[in-house]
PDB file of N, CA and C in Angstrom:
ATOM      1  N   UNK A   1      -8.052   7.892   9.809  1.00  0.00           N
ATOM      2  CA  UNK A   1      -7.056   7.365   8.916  1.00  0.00           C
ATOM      3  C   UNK A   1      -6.975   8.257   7.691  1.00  0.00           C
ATOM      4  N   UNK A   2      -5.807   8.301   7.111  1.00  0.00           N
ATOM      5  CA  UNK A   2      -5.089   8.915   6.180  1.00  0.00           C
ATOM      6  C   UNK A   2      -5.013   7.979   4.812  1.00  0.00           C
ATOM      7  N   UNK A   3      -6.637   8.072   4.209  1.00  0.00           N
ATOM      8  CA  UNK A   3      -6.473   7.203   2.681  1.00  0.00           C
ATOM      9  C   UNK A   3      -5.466   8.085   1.967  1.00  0.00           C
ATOM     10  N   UNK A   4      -4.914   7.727   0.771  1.00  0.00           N
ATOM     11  CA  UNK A   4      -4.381   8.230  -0.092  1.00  0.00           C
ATOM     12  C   UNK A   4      -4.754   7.991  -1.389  1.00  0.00           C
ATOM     13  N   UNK A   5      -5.051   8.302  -2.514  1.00  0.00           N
ATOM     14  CA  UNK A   5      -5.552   7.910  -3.250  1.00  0.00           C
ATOM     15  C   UNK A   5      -5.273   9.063  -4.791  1.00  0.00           C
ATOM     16  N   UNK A   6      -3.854   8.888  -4.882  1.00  0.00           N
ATOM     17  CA  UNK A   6      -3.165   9.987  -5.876  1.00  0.00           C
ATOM     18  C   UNK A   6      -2.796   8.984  -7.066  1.00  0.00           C
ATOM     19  N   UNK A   7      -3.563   9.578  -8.125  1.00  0.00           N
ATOM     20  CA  UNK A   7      -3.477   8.725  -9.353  1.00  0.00           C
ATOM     21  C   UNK A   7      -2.582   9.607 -10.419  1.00  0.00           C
ATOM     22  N   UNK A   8      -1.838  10.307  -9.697  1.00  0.00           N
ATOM     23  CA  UNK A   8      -1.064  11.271 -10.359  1.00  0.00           C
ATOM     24  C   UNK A   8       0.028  10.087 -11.381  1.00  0.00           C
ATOM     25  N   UNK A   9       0.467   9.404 -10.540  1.00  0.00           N
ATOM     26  CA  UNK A   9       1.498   8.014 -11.031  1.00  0.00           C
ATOM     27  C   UNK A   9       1.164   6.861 -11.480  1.00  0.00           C
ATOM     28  N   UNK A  10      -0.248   6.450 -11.707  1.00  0.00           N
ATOM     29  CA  UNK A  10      -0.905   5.431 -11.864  1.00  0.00           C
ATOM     30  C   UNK A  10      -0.471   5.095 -12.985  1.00  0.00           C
ATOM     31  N   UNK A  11      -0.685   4.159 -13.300  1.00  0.00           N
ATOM     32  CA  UNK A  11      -0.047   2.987 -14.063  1.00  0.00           C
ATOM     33  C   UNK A  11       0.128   1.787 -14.390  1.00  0.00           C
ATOM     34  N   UNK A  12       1.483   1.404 -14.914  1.00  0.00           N
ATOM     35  CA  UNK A  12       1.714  -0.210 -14.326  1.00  0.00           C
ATOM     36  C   UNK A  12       2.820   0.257 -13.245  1.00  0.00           C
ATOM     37  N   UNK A  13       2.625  -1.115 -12.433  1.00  0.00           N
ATOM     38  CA  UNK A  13       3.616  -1.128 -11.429  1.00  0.00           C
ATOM     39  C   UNK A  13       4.447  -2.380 -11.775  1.00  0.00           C
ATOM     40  N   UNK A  14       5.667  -2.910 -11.410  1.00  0.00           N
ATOM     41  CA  UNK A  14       6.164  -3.893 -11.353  1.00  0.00           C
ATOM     42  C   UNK A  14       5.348  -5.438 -11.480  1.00  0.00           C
ATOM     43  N   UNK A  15       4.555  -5.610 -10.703  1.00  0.00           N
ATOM     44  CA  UNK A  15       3.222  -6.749 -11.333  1.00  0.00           C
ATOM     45  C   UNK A  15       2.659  -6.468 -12.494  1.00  0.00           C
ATOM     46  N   UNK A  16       2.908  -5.335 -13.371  1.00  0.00           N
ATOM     47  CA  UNK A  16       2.253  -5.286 -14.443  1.00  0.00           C
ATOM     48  C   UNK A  16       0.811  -5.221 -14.501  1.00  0.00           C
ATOM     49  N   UNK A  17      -0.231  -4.617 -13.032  1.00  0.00           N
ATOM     50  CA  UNK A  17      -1.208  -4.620 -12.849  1.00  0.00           C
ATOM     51  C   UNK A  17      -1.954  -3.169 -13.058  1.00  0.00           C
ATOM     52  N   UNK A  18      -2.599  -2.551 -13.790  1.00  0.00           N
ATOM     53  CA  UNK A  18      -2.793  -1.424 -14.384  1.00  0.00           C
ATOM     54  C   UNK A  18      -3.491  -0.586 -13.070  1.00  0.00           C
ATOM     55  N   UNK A  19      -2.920   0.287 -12.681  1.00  0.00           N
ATOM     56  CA  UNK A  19      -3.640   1.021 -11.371  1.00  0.00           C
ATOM     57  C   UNK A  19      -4.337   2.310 -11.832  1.00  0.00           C
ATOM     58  N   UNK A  20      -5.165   2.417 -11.680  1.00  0.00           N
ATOM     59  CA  UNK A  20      -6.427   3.820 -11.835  1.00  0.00           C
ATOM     60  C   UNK A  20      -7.341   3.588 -11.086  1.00  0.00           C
ATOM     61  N   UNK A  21      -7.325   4.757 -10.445  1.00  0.00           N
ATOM     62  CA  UNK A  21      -8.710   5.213  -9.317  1.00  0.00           C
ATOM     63  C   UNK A  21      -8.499   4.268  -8.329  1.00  0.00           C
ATOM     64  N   UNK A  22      -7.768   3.058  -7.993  1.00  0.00           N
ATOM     65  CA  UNK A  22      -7.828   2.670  -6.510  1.00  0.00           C
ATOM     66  C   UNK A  22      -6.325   3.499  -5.845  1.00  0.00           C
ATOM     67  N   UNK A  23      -6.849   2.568  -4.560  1.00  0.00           N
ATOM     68  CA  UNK A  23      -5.921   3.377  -3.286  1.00  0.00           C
ATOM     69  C   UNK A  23      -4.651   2.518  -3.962  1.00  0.00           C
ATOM     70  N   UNK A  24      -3.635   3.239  -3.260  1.00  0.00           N
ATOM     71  CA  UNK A  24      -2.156   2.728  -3.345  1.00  0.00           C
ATOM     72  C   UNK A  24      -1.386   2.239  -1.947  1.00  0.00           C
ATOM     73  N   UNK A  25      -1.955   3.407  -0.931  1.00  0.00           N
ATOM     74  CA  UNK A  25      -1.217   2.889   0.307  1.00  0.00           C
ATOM     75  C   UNK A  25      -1.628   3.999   1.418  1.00  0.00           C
ATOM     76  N   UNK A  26      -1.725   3.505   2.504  1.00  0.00           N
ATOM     77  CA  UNK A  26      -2.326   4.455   3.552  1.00  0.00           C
ATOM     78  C   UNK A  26      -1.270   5.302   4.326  1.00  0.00           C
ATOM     79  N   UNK A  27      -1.429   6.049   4.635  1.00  0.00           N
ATOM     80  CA  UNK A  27      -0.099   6.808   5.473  1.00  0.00           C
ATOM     81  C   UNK A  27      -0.634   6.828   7.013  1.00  0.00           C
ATOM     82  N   UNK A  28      -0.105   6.307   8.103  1.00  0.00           N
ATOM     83  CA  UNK A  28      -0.874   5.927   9.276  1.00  0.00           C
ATOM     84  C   UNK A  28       0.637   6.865  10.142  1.00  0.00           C
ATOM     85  N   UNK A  29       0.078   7.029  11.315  1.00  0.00           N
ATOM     86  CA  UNK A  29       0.707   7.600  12.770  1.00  0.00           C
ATOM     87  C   UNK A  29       1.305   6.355  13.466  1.00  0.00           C
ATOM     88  N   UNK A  30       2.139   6.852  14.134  1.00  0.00           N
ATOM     89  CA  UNK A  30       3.378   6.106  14.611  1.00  0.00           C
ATOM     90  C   UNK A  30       1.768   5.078  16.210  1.00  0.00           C
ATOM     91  N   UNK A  31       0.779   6.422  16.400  1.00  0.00           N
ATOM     92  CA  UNK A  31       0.239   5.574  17.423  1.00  0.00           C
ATOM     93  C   UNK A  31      -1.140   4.849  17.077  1.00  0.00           C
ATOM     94  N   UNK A  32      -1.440   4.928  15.633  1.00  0.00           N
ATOM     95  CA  UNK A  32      -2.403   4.448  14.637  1.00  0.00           C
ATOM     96  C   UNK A  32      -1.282   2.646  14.260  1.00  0.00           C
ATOM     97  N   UNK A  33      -0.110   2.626  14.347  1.00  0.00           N
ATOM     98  CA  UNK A  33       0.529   1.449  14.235  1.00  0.00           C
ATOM     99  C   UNK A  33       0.402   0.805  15.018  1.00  0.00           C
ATOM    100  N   UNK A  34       0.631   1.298  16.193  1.00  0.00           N
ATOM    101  CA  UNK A  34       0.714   0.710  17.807  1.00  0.00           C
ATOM    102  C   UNK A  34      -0.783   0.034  17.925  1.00  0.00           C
ATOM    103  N   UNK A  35      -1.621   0.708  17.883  1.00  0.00           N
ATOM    104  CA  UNK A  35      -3.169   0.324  17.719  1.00  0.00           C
ATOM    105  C   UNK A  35      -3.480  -0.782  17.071  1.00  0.00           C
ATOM    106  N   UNK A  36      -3.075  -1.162  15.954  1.00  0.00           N
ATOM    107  CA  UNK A  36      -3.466  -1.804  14.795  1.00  0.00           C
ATOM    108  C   UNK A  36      -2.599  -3.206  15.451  1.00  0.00           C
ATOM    109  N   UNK A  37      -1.566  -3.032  16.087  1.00  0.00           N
ATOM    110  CA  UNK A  37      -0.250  -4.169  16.586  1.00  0.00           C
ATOM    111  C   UNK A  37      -1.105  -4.499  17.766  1.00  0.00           C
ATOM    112  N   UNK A  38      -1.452  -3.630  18.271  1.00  0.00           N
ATOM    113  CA  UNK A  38      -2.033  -4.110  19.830  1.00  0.00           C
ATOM    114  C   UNK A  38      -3.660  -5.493  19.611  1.00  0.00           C
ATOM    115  N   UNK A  39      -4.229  -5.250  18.364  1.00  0.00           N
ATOM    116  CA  UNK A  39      -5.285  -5.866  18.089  1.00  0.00           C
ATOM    117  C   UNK A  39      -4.720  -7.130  17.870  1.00  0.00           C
ATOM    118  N   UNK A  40      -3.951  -6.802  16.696  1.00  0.00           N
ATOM    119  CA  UNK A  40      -3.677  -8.065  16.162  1.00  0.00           C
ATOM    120  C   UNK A  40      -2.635  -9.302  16.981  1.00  0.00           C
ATOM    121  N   UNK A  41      -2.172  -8.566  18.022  1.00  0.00           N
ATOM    122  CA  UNK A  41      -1.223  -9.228  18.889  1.00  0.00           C
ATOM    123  C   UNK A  41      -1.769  -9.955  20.235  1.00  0.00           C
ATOM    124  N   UNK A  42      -3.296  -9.459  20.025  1.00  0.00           N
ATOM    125  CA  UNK A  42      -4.467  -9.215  21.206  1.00  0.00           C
ATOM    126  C   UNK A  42      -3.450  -9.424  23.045  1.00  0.00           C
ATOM    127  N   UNK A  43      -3.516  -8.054  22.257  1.00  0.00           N
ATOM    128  CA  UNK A  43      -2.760  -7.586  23.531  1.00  0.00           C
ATOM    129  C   UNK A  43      -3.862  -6.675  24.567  1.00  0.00           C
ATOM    130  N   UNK A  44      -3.920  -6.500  25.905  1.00  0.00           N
ATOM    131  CA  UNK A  44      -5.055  -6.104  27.015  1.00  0.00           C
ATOM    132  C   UNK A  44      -4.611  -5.031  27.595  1.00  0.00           C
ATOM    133  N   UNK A  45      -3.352  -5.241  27.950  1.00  0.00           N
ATOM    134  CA  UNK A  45      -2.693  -4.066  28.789  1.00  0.00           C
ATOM    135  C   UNK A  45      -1.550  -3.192  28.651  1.00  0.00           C
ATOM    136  N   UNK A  46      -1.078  -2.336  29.074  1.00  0.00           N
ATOM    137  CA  UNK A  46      -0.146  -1.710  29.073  1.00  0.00           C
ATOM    138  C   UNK A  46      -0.222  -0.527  27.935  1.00  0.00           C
ATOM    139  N   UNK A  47       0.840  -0.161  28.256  1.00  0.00           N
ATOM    140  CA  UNK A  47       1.409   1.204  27.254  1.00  0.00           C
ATOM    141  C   UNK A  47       1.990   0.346  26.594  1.00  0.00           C
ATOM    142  N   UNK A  48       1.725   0.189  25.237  1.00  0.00           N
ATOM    143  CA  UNK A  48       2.721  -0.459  24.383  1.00  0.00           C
ATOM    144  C   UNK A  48       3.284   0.824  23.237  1.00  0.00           C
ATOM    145  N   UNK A  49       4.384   1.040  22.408  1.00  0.00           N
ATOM    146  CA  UNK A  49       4.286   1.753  21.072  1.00  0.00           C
ATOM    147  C   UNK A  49       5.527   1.213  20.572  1.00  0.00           C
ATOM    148  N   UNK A  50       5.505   1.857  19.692  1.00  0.00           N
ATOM    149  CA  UNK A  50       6.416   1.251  17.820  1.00  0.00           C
ATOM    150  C   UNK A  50       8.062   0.899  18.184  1.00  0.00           C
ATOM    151  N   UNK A  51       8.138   0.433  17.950  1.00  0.00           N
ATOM    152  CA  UNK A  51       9.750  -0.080  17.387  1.00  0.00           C
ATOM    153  C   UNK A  51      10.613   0.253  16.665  1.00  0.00           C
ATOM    154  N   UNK A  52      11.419  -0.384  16.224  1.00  0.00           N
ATOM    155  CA  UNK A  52      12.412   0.146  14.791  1.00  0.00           C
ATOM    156  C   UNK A  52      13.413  -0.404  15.259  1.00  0.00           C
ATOM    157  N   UNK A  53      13.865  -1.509  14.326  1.00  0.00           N
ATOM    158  CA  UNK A  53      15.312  -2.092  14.226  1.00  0.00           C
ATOM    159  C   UNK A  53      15.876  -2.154  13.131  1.00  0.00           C
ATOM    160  N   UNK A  54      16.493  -1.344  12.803  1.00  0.00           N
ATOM    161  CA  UNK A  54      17.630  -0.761  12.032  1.00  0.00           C
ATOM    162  C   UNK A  54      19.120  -1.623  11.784  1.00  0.00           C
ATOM    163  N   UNK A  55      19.454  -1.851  10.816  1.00  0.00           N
ATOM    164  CA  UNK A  55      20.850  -2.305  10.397  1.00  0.00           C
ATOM    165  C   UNK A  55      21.257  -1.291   9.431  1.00  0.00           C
ATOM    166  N   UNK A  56      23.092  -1.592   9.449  1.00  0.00           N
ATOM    167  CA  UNK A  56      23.828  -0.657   8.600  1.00  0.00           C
ATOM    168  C   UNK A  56      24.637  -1.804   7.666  1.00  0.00           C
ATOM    169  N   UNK A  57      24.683  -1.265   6.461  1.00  0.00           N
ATOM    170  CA  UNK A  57      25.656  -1.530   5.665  1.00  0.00           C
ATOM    171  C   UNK A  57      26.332  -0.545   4.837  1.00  0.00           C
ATOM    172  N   UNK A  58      27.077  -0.991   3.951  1.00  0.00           N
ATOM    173  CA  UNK A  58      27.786  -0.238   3.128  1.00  0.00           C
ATOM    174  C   UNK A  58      28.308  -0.762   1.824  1.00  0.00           C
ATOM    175  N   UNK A  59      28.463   0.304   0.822  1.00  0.00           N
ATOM    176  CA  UNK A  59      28.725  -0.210  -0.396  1.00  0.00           C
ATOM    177  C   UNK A  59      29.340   0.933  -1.401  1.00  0.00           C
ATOM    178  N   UNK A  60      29.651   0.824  -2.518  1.00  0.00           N
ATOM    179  CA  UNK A  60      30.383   1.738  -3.445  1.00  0.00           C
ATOM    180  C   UNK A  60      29.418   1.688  -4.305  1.00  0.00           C
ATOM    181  N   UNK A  61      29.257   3.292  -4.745  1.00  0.00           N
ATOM    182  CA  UNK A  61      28.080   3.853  -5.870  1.00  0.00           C
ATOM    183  C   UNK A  61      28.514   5.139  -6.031  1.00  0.00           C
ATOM    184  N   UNK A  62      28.218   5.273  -7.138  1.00  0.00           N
ATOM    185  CA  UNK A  62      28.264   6.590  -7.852  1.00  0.00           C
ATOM    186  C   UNK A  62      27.607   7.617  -7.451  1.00  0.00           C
ATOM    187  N   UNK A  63      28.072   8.958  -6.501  1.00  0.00           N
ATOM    188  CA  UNK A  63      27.953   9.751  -6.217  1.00  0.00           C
ATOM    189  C   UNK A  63      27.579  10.880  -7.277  1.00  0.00           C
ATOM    190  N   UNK A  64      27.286  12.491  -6.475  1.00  0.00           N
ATOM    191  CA  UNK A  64      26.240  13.537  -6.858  1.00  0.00           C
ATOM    192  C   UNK A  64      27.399  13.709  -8.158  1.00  0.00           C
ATOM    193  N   UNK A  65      28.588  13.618  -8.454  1.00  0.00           N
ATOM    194  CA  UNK A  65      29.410  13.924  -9.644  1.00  0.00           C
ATOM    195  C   UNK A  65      29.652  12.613 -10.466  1.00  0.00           C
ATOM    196  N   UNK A  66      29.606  11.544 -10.678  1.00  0.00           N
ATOM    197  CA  UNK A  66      29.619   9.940 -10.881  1.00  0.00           C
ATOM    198  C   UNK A  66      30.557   9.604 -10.541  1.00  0.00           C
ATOM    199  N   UNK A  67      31.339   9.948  -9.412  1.00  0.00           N
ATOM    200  CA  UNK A  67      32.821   8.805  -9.011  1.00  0.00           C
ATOM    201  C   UNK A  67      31.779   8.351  -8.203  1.00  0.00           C
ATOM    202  N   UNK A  68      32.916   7.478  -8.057  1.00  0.00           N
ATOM    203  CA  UNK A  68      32.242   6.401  -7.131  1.00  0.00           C
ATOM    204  C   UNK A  68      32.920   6.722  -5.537  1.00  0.00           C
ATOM    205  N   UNK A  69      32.068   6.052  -4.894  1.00  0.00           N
ATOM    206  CA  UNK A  69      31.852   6.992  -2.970  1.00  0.00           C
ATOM    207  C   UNK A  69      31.552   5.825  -2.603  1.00  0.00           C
ATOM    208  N   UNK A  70      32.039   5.501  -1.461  1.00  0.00           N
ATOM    209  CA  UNK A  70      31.375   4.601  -0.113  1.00  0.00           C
ATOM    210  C   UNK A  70      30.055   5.162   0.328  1.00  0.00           C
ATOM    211  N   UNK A  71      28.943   4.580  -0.122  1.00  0.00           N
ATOM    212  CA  UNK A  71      27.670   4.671   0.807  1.00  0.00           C
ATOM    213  C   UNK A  71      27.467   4.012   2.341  1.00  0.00           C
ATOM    214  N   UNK A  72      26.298   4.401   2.681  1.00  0.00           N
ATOM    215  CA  UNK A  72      25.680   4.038   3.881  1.00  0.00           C
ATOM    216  C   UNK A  72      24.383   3.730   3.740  1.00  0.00           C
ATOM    217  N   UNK A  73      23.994   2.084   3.739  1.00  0.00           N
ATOM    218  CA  UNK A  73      22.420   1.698   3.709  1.00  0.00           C
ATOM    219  C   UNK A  73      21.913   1.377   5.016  1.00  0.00           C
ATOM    220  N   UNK A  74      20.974   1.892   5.183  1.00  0.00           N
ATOM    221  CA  UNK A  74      20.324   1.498   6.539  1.00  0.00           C
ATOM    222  C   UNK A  74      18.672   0.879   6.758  1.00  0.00           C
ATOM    223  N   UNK A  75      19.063  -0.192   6.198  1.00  0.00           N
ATOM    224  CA  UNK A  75      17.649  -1.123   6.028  1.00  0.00           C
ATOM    225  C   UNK A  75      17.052  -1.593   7.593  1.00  0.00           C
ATOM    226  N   UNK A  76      15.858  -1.293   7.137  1.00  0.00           N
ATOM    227  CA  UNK A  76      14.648  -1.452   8.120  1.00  0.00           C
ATOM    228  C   UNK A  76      14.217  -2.944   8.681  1.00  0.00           C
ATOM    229  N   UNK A  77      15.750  -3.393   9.768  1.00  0.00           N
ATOM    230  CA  UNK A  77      15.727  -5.218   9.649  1.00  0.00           C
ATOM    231  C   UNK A  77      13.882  -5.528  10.585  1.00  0.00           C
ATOM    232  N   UNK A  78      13.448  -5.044  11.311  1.00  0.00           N
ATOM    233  CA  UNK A  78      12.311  -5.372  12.050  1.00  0.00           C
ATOM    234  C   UNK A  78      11.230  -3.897  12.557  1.00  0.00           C
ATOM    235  N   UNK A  79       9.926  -4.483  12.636  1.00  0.00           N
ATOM    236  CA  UNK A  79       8.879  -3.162  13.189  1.00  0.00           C
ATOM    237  C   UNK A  79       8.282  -4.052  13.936  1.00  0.00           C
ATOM    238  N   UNK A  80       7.954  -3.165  15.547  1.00  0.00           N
ATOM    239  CA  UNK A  80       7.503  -4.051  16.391  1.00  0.00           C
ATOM    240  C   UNK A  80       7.090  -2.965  17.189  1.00  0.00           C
ATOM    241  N   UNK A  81       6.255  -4.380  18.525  1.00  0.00           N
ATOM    242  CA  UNK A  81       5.861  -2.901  19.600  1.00  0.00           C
ATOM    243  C   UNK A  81       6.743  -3.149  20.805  1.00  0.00           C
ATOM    244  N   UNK A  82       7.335  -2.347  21.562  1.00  0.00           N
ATOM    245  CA  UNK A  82       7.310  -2.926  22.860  1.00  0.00           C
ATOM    246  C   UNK A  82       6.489  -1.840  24.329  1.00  0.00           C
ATOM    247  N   UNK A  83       7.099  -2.085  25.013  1.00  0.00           N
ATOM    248  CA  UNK A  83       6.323  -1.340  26.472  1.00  0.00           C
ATOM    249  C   UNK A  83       6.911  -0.264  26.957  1.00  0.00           C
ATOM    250  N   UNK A  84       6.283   0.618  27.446  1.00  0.00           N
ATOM    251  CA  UNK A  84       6.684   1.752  27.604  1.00  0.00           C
ATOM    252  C   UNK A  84       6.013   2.121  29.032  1.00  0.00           C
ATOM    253  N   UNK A  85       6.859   3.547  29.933  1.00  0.00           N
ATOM    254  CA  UNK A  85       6.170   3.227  30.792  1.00  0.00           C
ATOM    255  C   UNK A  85       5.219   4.709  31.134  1.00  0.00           C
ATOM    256  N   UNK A  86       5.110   5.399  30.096  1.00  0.00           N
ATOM    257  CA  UNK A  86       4.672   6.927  29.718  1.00  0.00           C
ATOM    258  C   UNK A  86       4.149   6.799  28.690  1.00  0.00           C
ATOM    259  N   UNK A  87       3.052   7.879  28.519  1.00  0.00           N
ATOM    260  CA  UNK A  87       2.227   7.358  27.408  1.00  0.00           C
ATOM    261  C   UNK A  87       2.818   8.796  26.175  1.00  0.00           C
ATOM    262  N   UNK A  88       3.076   8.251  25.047  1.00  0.00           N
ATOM    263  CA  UNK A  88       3.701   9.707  24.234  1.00  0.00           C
ATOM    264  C   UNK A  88       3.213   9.330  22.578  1.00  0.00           C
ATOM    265  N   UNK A  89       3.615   9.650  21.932  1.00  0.00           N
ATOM    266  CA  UNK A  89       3.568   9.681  20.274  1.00  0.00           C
ATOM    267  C   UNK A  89       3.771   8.601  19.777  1.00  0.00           C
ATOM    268  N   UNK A  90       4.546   7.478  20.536  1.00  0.00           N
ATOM    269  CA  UNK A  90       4.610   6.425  20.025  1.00  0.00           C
ATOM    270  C   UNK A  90       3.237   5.094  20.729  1.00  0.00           C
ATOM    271  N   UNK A  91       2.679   5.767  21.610  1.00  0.00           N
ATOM    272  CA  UNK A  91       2.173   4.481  22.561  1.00  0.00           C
ATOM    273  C   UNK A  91       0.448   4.779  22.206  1.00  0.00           C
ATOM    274  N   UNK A  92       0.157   3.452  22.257  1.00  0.00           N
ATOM    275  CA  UNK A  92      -1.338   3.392  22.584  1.00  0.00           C
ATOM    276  C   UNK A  92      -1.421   2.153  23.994  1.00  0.00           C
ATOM    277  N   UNK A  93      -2.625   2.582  24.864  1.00  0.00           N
ATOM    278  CA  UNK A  93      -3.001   2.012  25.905  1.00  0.00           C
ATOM    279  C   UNK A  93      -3.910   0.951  25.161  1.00  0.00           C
ATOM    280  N   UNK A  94      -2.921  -0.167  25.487  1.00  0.00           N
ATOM    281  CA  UNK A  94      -3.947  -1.467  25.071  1.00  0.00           C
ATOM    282  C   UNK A  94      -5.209  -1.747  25.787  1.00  0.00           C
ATOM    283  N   UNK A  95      -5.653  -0.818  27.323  1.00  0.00           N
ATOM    284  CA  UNK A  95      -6.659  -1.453  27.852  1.00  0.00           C
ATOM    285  C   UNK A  95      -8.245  -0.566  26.875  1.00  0.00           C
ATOM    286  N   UNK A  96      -7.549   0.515  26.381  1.00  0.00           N
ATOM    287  CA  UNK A  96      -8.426   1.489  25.887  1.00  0.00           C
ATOM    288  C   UNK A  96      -8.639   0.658  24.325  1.00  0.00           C
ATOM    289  N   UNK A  97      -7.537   0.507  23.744  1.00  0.00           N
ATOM    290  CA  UNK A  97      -7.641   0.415  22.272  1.00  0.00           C
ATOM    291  C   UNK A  97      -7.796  -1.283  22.053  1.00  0.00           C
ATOM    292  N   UNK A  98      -7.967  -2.381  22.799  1.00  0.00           N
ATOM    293  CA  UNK A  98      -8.276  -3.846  22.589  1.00  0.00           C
ATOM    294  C   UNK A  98      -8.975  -4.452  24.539  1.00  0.00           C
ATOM    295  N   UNK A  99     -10.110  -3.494  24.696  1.00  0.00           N
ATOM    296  CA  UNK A  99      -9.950  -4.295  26.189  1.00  0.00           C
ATOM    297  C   UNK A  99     -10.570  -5.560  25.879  1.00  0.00           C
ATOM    298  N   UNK A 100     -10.775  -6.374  27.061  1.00  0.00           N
ATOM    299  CA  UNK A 100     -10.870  -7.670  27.641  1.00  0.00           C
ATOM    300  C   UNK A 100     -12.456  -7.917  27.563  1.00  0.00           C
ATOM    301  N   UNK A 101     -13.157  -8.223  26.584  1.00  0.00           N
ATOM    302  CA  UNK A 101     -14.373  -8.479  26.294  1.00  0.00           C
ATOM    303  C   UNK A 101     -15.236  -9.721  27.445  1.00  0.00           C
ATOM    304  N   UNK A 102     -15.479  -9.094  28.385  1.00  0.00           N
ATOM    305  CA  UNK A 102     -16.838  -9.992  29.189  1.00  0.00           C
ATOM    306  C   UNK A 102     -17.964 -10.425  28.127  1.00  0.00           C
ATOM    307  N   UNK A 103     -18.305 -11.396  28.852  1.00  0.00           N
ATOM    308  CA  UNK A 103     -19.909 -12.228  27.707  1.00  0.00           C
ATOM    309  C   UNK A 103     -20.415 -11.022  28.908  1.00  0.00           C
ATOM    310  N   UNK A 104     -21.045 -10.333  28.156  1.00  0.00           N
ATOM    311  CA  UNK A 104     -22.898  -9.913  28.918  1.00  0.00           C
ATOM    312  C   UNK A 104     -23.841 -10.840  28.661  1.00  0.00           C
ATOM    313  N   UNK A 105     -23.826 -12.227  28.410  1.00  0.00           N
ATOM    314  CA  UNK A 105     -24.966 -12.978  28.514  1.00  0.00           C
ATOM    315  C   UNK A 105     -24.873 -13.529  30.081  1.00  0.00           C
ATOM    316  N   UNK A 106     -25.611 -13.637  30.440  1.00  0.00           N
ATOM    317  CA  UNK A 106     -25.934 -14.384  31.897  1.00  0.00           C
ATOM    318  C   UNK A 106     -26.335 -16.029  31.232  1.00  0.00           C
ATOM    319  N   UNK A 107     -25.595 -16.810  31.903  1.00  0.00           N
ATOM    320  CA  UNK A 107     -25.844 -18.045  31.746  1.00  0.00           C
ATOM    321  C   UNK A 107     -26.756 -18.710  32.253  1.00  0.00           C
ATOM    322  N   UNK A 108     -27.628 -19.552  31.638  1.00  0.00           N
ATOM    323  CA  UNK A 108     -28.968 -19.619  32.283  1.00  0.00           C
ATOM    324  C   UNK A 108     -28.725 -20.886  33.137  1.00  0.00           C
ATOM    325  N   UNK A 109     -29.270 -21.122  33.897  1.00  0.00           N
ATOM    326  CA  UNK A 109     -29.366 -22.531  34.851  1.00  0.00           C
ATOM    327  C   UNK A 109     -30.665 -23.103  34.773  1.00  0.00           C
ATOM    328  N   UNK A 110     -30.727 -24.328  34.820  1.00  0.00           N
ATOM    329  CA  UNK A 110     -31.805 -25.243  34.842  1.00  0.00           C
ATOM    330  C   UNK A 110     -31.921 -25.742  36.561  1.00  0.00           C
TER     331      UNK A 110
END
């Protein structure tokens, strides 16, 4: 994993919470996401990797000279995993990265 930990900007932030010397935010891999989704989703099998659901809108703002221009926003409506059937940049193998935990205790009998 990819800590980050640049106090170049530290400060206040919007909470008004004074930031120095801690982390701010991690920068993770598209198959470091998938991983982290596959745990928490306790998921066993498959090729799963990342998502992205995307919406468009639009609006009027002041452009690189200040007239005003029709923009294009493209907000990030959902992040998810789904299945895949090749393993690539986006996928982690859930049997590798969350397998199916057996008890190794032997159950005793009376």
């Amino acid at each position: 994993k990819r800590e980050t930990n640049d106090t170049r900007d530290a400060g206040l932030h919007s909470g008004g919470w004074h930031m120095t010397n801690e982390k701010r935010y991690y920068d993770l891999t598209y198959k470091e996401i998938a991983e982290a989704l596959i745990v928490k989703l306790n998921i066993h099998e498959g090729l799963w990797g990342v998502r992205a659901r995307f919406g468009i809108g639009a609006a009027n703002a002041p452009g690189p000279e200040g007239k005003m221009v029709p923009v294009a926003m493209v907000p990030l409506i959902s992040l998810g995993l789904q299945s895949f059937d090749e393993e690539g940049d986006l996928t982690a193998d859930a049997a590798k990265v969350n397998p199916i935990r057996r008890d190794s205790k032997k159950s005793k009998r009376k």
